[in-house]
C-alpha atoms as a PDB file:
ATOM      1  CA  UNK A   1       0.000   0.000   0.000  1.00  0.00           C
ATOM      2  CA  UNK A   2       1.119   3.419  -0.758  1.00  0.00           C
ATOM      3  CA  UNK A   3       2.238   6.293   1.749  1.00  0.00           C
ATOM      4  CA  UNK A   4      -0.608   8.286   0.581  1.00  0.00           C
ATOM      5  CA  UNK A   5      -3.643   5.563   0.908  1.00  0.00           C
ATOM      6  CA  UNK A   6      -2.813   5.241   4.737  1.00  0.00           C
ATOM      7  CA  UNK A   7      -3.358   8.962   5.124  1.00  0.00           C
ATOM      8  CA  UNK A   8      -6.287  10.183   7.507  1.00  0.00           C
ATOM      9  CA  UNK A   9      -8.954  10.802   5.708  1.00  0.00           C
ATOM     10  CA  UNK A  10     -12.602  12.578   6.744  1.00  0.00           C
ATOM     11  CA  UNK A  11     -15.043  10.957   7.460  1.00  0.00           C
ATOM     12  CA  UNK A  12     -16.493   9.495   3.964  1.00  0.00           C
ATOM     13  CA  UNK A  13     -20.606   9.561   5.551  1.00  0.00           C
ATOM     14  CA  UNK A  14     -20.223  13.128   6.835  1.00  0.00           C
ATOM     15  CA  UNK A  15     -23.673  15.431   5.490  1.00  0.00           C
ATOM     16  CA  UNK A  16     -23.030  18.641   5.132  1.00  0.00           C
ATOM     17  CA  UNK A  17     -25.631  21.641   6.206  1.00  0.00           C
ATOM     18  CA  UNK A  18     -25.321  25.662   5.908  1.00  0.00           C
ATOM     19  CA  UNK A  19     -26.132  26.932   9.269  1.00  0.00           C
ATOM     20  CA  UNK A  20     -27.820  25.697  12.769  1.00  0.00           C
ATOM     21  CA  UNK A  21     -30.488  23.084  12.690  1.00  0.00           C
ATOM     22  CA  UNK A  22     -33.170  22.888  15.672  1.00  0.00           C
ATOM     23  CA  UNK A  23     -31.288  21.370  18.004  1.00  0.00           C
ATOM     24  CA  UNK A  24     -28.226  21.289  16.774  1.00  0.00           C
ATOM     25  CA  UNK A  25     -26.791  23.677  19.905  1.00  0.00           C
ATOM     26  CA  UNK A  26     -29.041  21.504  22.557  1.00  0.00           C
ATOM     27  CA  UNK A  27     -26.418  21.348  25.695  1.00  0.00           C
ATOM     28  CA  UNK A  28     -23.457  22.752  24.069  1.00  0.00           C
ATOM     29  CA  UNK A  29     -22.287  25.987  26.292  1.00  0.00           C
ATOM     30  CA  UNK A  30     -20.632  28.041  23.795  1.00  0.00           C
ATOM     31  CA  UNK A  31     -24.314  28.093  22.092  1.00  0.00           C
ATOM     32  CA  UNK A  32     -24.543  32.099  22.968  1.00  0.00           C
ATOM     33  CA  UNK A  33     -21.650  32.860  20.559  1.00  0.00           C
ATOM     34  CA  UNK A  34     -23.984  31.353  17.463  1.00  0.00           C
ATOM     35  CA  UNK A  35     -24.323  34.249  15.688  1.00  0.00           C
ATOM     36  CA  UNK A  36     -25.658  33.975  11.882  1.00  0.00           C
ATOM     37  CA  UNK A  37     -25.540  38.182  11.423  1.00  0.00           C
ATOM     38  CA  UNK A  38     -22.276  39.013  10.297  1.00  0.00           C
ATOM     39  CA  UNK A  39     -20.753  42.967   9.857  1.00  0.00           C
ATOM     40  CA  UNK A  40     -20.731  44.180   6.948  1.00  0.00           C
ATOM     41  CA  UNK A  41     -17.310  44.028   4.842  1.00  0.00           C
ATOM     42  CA  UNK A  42     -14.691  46.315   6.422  1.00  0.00           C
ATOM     43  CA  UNK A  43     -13.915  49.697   4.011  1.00  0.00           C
ATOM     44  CA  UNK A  44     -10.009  48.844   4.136  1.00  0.00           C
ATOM     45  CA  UNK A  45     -11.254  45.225   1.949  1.00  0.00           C
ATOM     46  CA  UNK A  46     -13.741  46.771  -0.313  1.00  0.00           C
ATOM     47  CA  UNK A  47     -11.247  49.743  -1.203  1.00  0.00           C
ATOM     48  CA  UNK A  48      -8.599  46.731  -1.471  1.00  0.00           C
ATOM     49  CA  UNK A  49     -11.034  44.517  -4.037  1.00  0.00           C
ATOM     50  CA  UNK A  50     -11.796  47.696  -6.184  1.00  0.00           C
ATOM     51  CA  UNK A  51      -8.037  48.445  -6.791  1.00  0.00           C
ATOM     52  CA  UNK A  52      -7.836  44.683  -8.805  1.00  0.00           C
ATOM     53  CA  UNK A  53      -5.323  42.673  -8.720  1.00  0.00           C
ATOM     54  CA  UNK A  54      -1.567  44.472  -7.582  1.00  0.00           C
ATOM     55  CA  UNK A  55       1.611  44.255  -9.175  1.00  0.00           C
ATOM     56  CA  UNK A  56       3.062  40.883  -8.210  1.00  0.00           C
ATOM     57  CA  UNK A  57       6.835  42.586  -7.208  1.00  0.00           C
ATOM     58  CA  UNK A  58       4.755  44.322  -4.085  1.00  0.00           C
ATOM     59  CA  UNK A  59       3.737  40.647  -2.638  1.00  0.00           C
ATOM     60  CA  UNK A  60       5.269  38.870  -0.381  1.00  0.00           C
ATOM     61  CA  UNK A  61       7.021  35.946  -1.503  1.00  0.00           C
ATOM     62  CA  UNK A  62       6.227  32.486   0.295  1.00  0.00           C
ATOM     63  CA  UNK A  63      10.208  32.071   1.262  1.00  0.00           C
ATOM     64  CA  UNK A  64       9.989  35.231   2.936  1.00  0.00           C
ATOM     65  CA  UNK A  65       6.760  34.359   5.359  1.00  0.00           C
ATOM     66  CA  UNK A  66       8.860  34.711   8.487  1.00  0.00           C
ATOM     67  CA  UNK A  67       9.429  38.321   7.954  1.00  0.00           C
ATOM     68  CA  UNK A  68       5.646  38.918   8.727  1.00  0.00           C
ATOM     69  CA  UNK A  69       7.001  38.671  12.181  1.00  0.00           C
ATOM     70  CA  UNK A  70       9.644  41.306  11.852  1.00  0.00           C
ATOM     71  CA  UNK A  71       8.065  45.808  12.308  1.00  0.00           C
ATOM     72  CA  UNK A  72       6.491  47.806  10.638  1.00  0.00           C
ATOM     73  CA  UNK A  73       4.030  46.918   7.778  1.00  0.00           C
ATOM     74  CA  UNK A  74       4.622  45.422   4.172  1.00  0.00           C
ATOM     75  CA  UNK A  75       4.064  46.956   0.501  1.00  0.00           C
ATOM     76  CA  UNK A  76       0.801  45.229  -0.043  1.00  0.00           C
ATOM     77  CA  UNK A  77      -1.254  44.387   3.714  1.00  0.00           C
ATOM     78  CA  UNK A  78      -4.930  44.251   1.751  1.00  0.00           C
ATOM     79  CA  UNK A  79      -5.641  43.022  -1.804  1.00  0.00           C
ATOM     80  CA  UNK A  80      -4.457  40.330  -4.051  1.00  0.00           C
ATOM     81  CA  UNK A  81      -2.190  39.582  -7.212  1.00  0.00           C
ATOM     82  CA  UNK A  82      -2.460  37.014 -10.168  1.00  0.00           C
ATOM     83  CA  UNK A  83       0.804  35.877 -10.831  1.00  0.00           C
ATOM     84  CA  UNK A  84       2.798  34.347 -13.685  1.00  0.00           C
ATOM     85  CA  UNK A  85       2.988  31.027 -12.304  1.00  0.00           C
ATOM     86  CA  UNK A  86      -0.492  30.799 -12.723  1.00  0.00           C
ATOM     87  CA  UNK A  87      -0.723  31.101  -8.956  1.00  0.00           C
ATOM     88  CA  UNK A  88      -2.297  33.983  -6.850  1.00  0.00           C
ATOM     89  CA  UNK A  89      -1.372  35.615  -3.593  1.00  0.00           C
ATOM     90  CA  UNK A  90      -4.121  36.994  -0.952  1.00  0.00           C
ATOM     91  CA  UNK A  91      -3.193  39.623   1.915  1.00  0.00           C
ATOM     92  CA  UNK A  92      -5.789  40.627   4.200  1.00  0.00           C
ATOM     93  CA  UNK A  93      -5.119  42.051   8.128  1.00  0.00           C
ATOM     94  CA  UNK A  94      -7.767  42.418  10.929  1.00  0.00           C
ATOM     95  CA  UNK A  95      -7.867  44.204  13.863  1.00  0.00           C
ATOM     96  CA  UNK A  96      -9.236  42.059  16.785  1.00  0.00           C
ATOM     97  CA  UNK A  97     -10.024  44.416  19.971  1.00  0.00           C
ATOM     98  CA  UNK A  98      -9.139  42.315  23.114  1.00  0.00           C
ATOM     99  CA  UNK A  99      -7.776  39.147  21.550  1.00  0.00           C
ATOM    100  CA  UNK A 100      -4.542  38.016  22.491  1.00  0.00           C
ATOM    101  CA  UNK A 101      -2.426  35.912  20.422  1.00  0.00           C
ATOM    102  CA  UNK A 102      -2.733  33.114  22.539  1.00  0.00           C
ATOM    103  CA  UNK A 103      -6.674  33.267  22.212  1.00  0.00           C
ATOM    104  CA  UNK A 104      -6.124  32.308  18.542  1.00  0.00           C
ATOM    105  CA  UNK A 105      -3.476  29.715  18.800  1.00  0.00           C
ATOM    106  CA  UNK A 106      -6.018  28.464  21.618  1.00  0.00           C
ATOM    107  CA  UNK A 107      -9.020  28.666  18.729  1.00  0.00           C
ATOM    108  CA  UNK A 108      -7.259  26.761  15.852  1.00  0.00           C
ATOM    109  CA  UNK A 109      -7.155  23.932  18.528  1.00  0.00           C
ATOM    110  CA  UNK A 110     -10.183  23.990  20.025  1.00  0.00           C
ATOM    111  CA  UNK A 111     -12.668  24.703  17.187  1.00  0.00           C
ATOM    112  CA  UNK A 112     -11.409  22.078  14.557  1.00  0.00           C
ATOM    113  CA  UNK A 113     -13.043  18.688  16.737  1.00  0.00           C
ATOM    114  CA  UNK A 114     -16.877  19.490  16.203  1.00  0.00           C
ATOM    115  CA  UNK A 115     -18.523  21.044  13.140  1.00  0.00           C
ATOM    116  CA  UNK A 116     -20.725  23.194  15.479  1.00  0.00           C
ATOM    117  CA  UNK A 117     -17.827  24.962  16.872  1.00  0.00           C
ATOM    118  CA  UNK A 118     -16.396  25.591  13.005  1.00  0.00           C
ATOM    119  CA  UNK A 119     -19.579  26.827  12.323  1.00  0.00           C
ATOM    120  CA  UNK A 120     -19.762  29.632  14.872  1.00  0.00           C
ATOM    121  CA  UNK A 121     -16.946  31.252  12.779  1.00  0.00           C
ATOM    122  CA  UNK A 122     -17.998  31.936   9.678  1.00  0.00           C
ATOM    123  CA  UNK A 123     -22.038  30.975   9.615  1.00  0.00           C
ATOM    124  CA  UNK A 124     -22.146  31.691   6.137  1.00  0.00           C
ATOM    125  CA  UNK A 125     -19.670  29.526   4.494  1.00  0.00           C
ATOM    126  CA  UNK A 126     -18.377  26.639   6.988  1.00  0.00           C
ATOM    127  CA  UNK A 127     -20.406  23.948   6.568  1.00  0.00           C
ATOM    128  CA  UNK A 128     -17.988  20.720   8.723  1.00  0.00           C
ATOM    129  CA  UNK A 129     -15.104  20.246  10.259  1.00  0.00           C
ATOM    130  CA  UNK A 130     -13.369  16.710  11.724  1.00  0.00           C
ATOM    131  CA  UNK A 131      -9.712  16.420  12.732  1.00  0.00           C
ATOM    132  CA  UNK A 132      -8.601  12.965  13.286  1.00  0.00           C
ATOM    133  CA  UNK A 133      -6.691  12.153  16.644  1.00  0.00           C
ATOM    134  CA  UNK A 134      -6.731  15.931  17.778  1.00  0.00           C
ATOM    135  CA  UNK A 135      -4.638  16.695  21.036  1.00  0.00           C
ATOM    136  CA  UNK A 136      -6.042  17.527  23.994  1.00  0.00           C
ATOM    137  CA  UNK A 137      -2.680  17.457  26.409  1.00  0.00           C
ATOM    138  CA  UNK A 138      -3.315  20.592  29.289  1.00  0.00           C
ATOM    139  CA  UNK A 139       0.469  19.629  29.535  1.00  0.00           C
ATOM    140  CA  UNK A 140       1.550  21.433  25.795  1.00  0.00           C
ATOM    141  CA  UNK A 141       0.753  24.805  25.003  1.00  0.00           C
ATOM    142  CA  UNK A 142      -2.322  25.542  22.544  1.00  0.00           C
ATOM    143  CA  UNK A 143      -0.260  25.853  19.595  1.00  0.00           C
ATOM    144  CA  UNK A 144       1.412  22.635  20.220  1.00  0.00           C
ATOM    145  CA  UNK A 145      -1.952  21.031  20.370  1.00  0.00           C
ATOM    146  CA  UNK A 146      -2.949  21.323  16.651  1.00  0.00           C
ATOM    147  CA  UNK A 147       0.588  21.654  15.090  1.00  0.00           C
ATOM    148  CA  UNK A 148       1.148  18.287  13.163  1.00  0.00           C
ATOM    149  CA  UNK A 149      -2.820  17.736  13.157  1.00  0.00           C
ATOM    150  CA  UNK A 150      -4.729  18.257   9.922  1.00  0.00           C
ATOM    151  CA  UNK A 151      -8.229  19.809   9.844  1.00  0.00           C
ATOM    152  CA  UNK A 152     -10.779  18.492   7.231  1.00  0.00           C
ATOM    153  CA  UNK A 153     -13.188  21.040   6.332  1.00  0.00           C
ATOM    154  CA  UNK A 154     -15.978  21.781   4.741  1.00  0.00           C
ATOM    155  CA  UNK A 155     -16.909  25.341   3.200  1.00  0.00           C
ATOM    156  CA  UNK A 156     -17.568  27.450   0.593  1.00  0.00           C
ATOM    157  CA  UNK A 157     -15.154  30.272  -1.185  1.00  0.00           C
ATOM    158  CA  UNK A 158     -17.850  32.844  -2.581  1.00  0.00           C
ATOM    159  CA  UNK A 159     -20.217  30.392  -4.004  1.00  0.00           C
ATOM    160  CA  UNK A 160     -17.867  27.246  -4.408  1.00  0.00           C
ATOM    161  CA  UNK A 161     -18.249  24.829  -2.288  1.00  0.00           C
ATOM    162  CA  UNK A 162     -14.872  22.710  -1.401  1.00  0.00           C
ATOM    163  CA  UNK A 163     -13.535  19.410   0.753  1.00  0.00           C
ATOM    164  CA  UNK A 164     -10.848  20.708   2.259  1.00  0.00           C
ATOM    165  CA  UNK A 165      -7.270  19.262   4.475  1.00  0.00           C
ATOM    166  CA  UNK A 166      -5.244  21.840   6.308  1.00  0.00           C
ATOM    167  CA  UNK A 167      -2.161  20.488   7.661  1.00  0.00           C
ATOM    168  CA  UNK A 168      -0.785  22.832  10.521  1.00  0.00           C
ATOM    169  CA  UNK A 169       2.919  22.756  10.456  1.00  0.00           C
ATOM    170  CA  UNK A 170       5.505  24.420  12.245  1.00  0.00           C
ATOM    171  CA  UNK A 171       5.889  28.238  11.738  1.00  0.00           C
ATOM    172  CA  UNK A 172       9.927  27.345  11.480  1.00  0.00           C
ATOM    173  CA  UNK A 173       8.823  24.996   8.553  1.00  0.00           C
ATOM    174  CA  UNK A 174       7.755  28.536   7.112  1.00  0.00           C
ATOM    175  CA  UNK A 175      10.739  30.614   8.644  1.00  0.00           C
ATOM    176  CA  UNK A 176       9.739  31.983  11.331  1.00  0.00           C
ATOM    177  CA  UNK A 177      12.253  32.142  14.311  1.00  0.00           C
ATOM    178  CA  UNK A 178       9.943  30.137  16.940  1.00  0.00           C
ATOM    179  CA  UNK A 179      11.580  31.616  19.713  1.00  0.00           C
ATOM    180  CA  UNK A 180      10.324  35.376  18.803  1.00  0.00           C
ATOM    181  CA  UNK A 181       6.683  33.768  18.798  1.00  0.00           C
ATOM    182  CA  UNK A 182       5.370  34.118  22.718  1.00  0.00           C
ATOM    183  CA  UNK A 183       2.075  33.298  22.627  1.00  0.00           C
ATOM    184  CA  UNK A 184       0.984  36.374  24.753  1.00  0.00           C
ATOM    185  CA  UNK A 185       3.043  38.748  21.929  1.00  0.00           C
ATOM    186  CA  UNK A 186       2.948  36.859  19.118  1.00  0.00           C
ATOM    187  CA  UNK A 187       1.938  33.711  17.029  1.00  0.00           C
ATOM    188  CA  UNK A 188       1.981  32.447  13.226  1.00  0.00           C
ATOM    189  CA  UNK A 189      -0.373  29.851  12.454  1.00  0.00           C
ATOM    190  CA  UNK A 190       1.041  27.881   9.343  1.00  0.00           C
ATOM    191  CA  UNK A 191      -0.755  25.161   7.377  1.00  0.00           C
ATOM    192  CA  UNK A 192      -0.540  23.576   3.962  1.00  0.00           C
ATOM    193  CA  UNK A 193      -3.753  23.375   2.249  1.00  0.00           C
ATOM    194  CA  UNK A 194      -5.114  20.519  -0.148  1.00  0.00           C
ATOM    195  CA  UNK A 195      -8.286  18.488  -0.803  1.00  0.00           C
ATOM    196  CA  UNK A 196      -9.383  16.021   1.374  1.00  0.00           C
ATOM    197  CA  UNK A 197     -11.193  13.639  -1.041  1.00  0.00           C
ATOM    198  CA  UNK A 198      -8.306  13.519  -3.127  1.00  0.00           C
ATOM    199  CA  UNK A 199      -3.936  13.609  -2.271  1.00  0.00           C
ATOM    200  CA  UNK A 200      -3.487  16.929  -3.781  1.00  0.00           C
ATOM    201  CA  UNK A 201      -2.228  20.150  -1.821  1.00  0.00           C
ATOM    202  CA  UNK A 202      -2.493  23.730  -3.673  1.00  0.00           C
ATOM    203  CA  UNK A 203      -1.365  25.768  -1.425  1.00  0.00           C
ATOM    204  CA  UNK A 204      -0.223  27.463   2.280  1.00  0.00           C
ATOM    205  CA  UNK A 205      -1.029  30.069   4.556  1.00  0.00           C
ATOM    206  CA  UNK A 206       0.178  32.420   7.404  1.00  0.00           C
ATOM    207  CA  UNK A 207      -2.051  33.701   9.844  1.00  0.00           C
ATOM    208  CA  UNK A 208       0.534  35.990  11.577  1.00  0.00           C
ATOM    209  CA  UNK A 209      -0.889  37.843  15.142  1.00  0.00           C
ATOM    210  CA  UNK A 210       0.809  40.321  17.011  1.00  0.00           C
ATOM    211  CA  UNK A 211      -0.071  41.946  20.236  1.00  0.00           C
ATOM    212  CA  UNK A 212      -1.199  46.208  19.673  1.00  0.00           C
ATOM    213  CA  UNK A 213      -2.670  48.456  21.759  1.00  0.00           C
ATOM    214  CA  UNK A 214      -5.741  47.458  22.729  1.00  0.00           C
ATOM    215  CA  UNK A 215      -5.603  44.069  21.267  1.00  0.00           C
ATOM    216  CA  UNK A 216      -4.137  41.852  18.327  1.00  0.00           C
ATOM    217  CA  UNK A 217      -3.932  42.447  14.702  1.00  0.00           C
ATOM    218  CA  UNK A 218      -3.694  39.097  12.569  1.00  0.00           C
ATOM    219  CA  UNK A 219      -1.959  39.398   8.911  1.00  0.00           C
ATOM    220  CA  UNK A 220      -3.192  36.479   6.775  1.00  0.00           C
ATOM    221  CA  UNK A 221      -1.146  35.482   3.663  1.00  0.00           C
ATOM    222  CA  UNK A 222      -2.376  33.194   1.320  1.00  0.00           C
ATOM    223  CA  UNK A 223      -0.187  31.665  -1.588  1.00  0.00           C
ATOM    224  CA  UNK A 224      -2.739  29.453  -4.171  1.00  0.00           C
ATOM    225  CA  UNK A 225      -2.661  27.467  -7.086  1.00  0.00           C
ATOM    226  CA  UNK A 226       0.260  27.743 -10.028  1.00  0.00           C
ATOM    227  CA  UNK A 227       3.479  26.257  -8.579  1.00  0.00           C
ATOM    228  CA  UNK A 228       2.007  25.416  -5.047  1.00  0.00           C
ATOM    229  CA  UNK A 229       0.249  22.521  -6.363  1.00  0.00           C
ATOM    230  CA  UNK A 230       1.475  19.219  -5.716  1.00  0.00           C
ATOM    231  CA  UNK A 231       0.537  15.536  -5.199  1.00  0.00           C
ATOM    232  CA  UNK A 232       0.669  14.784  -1.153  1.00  0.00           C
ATOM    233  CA  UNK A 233       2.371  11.909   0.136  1.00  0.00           C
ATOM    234  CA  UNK A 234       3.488  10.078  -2.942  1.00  0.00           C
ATOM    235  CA  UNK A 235       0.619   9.812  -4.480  1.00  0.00           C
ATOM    236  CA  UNK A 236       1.149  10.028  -8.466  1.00  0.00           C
ATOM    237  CA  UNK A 237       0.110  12.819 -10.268  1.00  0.00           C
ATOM    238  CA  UNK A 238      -2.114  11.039 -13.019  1.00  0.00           C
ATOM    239  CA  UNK A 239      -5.420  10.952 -14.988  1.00  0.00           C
ATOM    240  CA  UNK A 240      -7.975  12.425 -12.536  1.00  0.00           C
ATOM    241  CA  UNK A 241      -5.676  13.608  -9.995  1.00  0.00           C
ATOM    242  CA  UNK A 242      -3.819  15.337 -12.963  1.00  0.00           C
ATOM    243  CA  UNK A 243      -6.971  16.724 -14.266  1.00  0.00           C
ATOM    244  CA  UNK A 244      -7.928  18.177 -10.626  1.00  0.00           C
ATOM    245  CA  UNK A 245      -4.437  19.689 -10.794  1.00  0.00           C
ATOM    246  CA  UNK A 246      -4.764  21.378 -14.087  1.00  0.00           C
ATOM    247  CA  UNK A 247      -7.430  23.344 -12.458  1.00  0.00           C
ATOM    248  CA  UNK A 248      -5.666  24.655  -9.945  1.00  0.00           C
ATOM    249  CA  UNK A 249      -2.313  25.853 -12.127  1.00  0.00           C
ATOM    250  CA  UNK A 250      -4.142  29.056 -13.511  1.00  0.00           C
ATOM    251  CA  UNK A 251      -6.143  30.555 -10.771  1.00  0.00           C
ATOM    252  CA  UNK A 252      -8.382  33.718 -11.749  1.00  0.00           C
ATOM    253  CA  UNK A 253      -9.777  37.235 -10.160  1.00  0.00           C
ATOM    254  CA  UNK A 254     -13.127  35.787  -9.144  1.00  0.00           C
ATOM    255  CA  UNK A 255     -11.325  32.875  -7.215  1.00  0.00           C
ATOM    256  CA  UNK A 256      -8.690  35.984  -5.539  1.00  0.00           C
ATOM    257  CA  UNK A 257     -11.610  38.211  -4.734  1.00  0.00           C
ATOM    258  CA  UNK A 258     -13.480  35.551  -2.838  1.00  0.00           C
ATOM    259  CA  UNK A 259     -10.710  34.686  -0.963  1.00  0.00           C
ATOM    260  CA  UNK A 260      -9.980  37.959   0.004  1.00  0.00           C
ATOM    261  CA  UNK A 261     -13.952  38.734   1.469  1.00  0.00           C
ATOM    262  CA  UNK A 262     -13.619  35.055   3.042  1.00  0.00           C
ATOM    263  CA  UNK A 263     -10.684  35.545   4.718  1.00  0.00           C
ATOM    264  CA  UNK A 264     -11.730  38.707   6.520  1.00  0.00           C
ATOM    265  CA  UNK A 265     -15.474  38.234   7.173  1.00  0.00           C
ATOM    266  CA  UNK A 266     -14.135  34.813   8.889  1.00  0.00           C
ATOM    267  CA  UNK A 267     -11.287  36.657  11.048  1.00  0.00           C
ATOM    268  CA  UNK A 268     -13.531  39.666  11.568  1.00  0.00           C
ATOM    269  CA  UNK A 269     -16.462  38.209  12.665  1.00  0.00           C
ATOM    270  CA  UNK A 270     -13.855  35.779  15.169  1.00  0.00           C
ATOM    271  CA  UNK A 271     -12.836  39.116  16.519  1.00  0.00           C
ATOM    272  CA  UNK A 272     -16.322  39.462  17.707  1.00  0.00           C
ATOM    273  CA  UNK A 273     -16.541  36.751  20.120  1.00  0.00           C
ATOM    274  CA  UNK A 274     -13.172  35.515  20.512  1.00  0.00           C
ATOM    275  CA  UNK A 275     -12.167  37.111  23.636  1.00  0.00           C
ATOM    276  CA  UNK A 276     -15.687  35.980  25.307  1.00  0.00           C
ATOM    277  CA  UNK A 277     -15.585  32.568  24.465  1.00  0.00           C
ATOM    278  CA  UNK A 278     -12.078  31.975  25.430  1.00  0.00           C
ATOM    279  CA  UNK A 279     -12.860  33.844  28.745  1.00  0.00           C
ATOM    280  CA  UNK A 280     -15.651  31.160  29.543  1.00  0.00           C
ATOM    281  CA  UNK A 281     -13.397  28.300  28.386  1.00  0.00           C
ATOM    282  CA  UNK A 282     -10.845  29.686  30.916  1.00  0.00           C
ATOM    283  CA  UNK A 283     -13.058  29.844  33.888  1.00  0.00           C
ATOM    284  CA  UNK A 284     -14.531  26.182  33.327  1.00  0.00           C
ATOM    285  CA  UNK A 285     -11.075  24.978  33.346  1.00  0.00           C
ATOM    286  CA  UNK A 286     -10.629  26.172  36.744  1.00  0.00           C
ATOM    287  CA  UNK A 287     -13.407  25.147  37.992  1.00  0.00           C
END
């Protein structure tokens, strides 16, 4: 059998629903933070979408990740490129009043193990969520607890629905200098993303959080499609799995744009509720 066969896989049964069911929250405690009204689209995104795609020189270039870490701002914080590659790159930062960046290090761990708790983060798009042998050790920090674990989700982009693996790696896989990353100044949540029906990754992301006043301000970085695609775990790249990744080697504005609106309604509306939720989880631990 090959590497990639044996690789966890979702669960193959799993139904898939948009929104909360009657029900659904029955004796779950973080059912107060269900919240199906989202804020509108922040101005610094819409001015960022009507600008079109940016000059691919002002992104920032997937060997250079770490340096999201480092002062100070980058040429291009909001918007997206199409590159030559056939790839495209997606920058988009939110401001998250009273989060810390331990709260979401804590929240890419804790969410990921029920669909109902995926769903409270984006209730119009996320749709299921599963992670397979998910830590749980009080012993490791947060961020060690989903590092090394892959997320299977369900959502849609826009109006595209997709299957979706994230595997969480280290943020030194990425280049970040681990030992600049406290979790009460700092964290970078790193993941390679691919399908989870089929062995094919397409792509990576940063979610990089720093502590400011009053809060934390998360810079996502997205680098899709073109050159990022690749077969996972040995599988080989033929007939359907080829014809999957042809789709993926010439990625368009209407695929950018959505990504760009996902990525901050999702973080934004987070923002919202993060700090409360985390609070509660807190206290029940001490309890």
């Amino acid at each position: 059998m090959t590497e990639y066969m044996a690789e966890p896989r979702p669960d193959p049964t799993r139904r898939t629903h948009l929104g909360m069911r009657p029900g659904e929250l029955d004796g779950k405690w973080y059912a107060k933070y269900w919240n199906p009204v989202m804020a509108p689209l922040p101005e610094h995104i819409k001015e960022a979408i009507d600008l079109g795609p940016q000059a691919p020189p002002l992104c920032l270039g997937l060997d250079d990740a770490g340096t999201l870490n480092e002062g100070g701002y980058q040429d291009l914080e909001n918007g997206y490129s199409l590159l030559g590659d056939g790839s495209m790159h997606i920058a988009t930062s939110t401001r998250m009043p009273g989060v810390s960046p331990d709260m979401v290090d804590w929240w890419f761990w804790w969410h990921a193990t029920e669909t109902q708790r995926y769903k409270l983060w984006y209730p119009r798009a996320h749709l299921y969520a599963e992670r397979p042998g998910g830590s749980g050790e009080e012993s490791v920090s947060y961020r060690e607890r989903y590092i090394g674990g892959t997320s299977f989700v369900d959502e849609y982009v826009g109006n595209v629905p997709g299957r979706l693996a994230i595997r969480f790696v280290r943020p030194s896989d990425l280049g970040f200098t681990e030992d600049r990353l406290d979790p009460q100044e700092a964290t970078a949540v790193c993941a390679r993303v691919g399908f989870s029906d089929v062995p094919l990754d397409w792509g990576h992301l940063v979610h990089c959080v720093r502590r400011v006043n009053g809060g934390a301000e998360m810079r996502s970085r997205f680098w899709m499609g073109g050159s990022h695609v690749a077969s996972r775990g040995g599988a080989p790249l033929t007939g359907e799995l080829e014809e999957v990744a042809e789709g993926l080697r010439s990625l368009g504005d209407a695929q950018a744009r959505a990504m760009v609106v996902h990525c901050s309604q999702e973080m934004n509306h987070l923002g919202v509720f993060l700090p409360y939720i985390f609070d509660e989880f807190k206290r029940s631990e001490q309890e």
